[in-house]
Each structure stands twice: as structure tokens, then as C-alpha cells.
N, C-alpha and C. Protein backbone atom coordinates (compact mmCIF):
# COMPACT_ATOMS: atom_id res chain seq x y z
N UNK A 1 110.53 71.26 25.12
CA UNK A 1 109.31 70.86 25.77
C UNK A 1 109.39 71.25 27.25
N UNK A 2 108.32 71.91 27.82
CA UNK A 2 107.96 72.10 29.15
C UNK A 2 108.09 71.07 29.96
N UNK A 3 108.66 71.02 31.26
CA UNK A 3 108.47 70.43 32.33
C UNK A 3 107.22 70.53 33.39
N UNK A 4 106.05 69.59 32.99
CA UNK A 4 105.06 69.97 34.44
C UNK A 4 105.51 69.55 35.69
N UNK A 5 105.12 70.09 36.62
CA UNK A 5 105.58 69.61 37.76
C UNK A 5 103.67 69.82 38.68
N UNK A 6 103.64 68.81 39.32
CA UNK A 6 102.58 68.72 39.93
C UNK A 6 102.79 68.59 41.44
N UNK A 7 102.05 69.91 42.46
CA UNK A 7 102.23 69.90 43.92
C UNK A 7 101.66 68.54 44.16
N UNK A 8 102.79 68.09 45.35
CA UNK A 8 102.41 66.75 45.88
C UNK A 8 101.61 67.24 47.66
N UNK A 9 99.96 67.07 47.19
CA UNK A 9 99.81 66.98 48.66
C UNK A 9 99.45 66.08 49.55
N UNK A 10 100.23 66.20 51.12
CA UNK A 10 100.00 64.88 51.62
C UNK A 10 98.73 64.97 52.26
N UNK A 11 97.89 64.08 52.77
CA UNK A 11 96.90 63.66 53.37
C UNK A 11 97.15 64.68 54.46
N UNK A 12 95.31 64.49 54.93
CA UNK A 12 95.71 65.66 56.22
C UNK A 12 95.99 64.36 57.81
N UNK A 13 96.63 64.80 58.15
CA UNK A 13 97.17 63.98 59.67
C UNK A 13 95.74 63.31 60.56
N UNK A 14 95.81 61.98 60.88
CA UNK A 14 94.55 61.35 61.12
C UNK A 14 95.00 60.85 62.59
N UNK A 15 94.22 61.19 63.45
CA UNK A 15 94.75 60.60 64.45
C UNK A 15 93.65 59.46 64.94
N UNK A 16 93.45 57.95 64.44
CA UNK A 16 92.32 57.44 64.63
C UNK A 16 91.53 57.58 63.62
N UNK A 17 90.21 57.80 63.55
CA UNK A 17 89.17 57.95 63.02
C UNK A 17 89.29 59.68 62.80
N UNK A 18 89.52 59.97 64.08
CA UNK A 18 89.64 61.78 63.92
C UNK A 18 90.78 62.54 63.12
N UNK A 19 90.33 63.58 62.96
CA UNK A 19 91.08 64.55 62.32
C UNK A 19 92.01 65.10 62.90
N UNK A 20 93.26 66.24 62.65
CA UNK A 20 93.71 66.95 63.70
C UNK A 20 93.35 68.14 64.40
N UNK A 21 92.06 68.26 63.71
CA UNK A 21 91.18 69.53 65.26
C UNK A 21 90.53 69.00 65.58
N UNK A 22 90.08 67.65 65.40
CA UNK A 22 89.21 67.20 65.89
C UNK A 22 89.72 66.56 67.26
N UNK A 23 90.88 66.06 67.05
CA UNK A 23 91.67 65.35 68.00
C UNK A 23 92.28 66.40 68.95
N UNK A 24 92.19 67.51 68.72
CA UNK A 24 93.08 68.64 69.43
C UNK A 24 92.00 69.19 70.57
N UNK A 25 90.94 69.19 69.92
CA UNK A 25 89.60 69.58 70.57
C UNK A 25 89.11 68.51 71.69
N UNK A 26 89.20 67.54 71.52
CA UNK A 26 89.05 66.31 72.32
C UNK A 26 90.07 66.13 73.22
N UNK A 27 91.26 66.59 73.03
CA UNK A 27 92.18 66.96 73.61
C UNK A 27 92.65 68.07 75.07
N UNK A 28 92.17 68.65 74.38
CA UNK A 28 91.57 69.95 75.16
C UNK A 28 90.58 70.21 76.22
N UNK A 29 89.46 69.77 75.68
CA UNK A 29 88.15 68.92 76.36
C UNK A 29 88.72 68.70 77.81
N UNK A 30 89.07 67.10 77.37
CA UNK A 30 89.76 66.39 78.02
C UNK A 30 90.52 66.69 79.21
N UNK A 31 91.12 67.75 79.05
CA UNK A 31 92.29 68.62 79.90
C UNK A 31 91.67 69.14 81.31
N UNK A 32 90.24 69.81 80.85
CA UNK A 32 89.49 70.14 82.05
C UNK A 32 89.00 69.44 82.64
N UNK A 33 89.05 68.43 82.28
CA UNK A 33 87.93 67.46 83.14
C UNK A 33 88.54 66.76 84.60
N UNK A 34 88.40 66.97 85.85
CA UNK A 34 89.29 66.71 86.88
C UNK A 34 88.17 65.44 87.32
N UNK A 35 87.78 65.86 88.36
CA UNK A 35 86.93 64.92 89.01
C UNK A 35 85.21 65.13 88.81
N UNK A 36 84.77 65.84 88.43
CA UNK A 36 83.34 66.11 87.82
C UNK A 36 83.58 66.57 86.20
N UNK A 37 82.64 65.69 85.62
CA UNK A 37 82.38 66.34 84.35
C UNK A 37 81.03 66.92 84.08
N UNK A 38 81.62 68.57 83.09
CA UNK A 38 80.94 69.37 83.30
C UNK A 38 79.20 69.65 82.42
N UNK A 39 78.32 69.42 82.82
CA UNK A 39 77.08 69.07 82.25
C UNK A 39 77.18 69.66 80.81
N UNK A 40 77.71 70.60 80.17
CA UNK A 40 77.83 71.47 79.03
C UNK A 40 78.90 70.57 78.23
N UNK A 41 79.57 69.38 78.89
CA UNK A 41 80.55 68.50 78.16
C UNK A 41 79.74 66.67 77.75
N UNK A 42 78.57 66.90 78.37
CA UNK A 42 77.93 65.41 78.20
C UNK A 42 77.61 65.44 77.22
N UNK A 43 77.07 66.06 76.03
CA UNK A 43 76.60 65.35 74.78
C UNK A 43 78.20 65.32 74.01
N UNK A 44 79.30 66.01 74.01
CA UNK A 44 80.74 65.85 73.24
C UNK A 44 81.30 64.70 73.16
N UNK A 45 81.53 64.48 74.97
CA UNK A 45 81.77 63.21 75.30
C UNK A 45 81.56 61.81 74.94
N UNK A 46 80.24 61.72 75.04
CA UNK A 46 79.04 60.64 75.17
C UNK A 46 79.49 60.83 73.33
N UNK A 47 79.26 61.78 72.75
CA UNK A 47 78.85 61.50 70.97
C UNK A 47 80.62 61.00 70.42
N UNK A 48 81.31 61.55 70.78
CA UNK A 48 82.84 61.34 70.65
C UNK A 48 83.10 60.19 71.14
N UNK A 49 82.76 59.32 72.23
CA UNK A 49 82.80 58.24 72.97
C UNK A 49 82.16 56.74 71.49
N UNK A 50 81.02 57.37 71.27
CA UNK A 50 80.45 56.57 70.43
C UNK A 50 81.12 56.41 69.07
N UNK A 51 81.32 57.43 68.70
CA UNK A 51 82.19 57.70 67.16
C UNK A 51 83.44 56.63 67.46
N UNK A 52 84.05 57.02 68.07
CA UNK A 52 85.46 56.71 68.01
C UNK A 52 84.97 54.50 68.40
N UNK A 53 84.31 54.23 69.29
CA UNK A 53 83.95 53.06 69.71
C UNK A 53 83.30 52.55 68.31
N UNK A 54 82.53 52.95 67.77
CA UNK A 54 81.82 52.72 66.40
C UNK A 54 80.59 52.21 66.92
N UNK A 55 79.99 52.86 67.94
CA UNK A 55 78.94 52.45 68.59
C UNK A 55 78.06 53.19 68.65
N UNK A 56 76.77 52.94 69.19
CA UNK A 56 75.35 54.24 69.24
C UNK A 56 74.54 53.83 70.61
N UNK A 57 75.44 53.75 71.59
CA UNK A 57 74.87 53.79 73.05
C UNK A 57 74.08 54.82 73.68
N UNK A 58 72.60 54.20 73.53
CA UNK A 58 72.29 55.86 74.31
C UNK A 58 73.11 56.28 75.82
N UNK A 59 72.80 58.00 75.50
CA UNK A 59 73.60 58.66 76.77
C UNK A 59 72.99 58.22 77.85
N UNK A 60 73.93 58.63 78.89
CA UNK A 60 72.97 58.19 80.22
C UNK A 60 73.18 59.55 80.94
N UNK A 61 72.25 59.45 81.78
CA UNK A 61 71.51 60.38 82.80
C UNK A 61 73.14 61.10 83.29
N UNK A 62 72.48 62.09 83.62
CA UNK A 62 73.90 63.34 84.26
C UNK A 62 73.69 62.96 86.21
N UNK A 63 73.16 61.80 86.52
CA UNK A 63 72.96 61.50 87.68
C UNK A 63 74.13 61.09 88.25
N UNK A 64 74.04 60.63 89.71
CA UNK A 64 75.27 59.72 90.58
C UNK A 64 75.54 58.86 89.87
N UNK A 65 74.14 57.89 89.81
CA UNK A 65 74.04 56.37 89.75
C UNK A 65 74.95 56.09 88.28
N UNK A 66 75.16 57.17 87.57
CA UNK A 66 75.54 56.67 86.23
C UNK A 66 76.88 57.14 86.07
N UNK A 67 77.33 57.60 87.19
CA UNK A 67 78.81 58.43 87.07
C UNK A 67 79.97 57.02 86.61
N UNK A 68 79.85 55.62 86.86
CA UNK A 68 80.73 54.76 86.11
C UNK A 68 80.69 54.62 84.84
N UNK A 69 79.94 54.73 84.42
CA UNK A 69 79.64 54.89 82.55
C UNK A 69 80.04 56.11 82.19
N UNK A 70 80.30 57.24 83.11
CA UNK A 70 80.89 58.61 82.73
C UNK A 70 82.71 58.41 82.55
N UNK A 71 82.69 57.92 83.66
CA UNK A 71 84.12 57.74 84.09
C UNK A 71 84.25 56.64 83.21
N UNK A 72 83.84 55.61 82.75
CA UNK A 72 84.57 54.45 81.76
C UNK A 72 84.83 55.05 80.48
N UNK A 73 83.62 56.45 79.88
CA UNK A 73 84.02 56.59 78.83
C UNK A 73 85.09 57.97 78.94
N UNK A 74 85.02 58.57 80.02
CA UNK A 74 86.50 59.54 79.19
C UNK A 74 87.81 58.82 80.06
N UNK A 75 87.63 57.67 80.71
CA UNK A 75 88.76 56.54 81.21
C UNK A 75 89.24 56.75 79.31
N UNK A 76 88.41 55.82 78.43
CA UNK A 76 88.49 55.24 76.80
C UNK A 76 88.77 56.63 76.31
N UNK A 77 88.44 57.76 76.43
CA UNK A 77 88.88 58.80 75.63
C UNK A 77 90.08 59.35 75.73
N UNK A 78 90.56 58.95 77.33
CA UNK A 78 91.90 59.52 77.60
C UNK A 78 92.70 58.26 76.89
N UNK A 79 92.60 57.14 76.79
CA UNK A 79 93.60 56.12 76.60
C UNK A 79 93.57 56.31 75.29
N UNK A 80 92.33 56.66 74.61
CA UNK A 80 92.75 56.68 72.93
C UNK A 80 93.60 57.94 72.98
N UNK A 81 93.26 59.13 72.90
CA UNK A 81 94.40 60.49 73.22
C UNK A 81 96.04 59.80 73.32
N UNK A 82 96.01 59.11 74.47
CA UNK A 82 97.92 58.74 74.82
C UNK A 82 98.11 57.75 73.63
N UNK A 83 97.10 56.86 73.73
CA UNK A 83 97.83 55.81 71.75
C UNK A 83 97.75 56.83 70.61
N UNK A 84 97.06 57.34 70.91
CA UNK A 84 96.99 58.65 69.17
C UNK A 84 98.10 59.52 68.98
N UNK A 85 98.04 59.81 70.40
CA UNK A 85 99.25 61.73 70.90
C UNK A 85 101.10 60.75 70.08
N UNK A 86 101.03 60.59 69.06
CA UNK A 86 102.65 60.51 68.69
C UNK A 86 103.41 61.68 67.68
């Protein structure tokens, strides 16, 4: 009698809620962002911000007045990145 043998595959690597390009990409993102974030990065952010929070905050304005709600959420995107990055 034959021996079957069946490939064992493992899950794909989850970092969070995200995937691992997903997390690599956010990652990356992330990397450029110094002291202005770049208008072509506000809907990533803002939609990635929400996903990962499990929330549906509308975006806010690419203005001054709203630059603390910019900065709180990739503050939360960088801190999830360093608990995820193992």
C-alpha cells in the first residue's frame, strides 16, 4: 500500500490585522514621512489608520488646524509597526 503524504502549508504571516505586504507597505510608507506628510499619503494613512483602529473616522482636512489628528494617527501607525516588527 502507498504512502500519501500531504504538503503541510503554514498560514501566511499576519502582522495584526495586516498581511505581510501589507505591513511592509505601511512600513515603508511610514519611513518617508519626516515632519510633513505628503498630500499623495492622506487617504493610505487616514484608511490604514481606520482599518487597523476598527474604526470609520472621517478624514480630516490636509490643513494646519488638523495637523494633530495627522500626527496622532501615524504617532498609532508607527507604534503598531514597533509591536508588530518581531
Amino acid at each position: 500500500m502507498e504512502e500519501q503524504t500531504t504538503a503541510t502549508t503554514l498560514p501566511p504571516k499576519m502582522y495584526g490585522i495586516l498581511s505581510e505586504g501589507e505591513f511592509n507597505t505601511l512600513k515603508e510608507k511610514l519611513s518617508g514621512i519626516t515632519t510633513n506628510l505628503p498630500t499623495d499619503l492622506t487617504g493610505y494613512i487616514w484608511g490604514t489608520y481606520n482599518r487597523i483602529k476598527g474604526t470609520n473616522e472621517p478624514q480630516p482636512c490636509n490643513c494646519k488646524s488638523s495637523g494633530g489628528l495627522w500626527a496622532g494617527a501615524v504617532d498609532f501607525l508607527r507604534n503598531y509597526v514597533t509591536e508588530n516588527d518581531k
